[in-house]
Protein backbone atom coordinates (compact mmCIF):
# COMPACT_ATOMS: atom_id res chain seq x y z
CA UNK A 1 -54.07 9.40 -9.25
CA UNK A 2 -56.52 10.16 -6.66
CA UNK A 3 -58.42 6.93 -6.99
CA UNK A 4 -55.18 4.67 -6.89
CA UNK A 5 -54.51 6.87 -3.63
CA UNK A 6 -57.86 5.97 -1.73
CA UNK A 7 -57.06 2.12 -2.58
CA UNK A 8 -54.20 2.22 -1.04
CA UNK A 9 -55.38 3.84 1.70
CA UNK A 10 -58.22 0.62 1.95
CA UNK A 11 -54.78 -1.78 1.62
CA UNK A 12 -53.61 0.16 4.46
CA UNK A 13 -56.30 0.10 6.80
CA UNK A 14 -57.13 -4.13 5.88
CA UNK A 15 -53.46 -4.47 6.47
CA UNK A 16 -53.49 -2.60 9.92
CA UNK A 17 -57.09 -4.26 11.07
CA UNK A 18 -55.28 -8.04 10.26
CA UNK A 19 -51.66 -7.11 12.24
CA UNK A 20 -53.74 -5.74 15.06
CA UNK A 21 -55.91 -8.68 14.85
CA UNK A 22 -53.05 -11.17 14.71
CA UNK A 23 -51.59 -9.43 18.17
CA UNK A 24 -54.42 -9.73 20.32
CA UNK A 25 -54.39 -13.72 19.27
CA UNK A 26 -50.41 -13.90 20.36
CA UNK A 27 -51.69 -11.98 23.39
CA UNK A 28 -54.21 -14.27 24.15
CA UNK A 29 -51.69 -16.94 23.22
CA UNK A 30 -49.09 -16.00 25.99
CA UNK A 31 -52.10 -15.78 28.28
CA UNK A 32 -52.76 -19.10 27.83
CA UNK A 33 -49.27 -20.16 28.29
CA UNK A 34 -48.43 -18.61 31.21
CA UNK A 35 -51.55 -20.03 33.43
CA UNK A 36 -50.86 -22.99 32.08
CA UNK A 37 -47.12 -22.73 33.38
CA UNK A 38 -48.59 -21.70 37.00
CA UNK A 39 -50.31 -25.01 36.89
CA UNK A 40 -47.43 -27.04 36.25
CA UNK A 41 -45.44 -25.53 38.90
């Protein structure tokens, strides 16, 4: 039981590292968007 417990902890943690991953690239995303909307205007 232990040793299913610490992989799922590892799941956890991989899972965590990609979501936080995937938010700085929609931050950097809506970065991008809005300087490029202050050059259109």
């Amino acid at each position: 039981a232990q040793l299913r417990e610490a992989s799922l902890q590892e799941e956890n943690a991989a899972y965590e590292k990609a979501i936080s991953n995937g938010q700085k690239q929609i931050q950097e995303k809506m970065q991008e968007a809005s300087i490029l909307e202050n050059k259109l205007k």
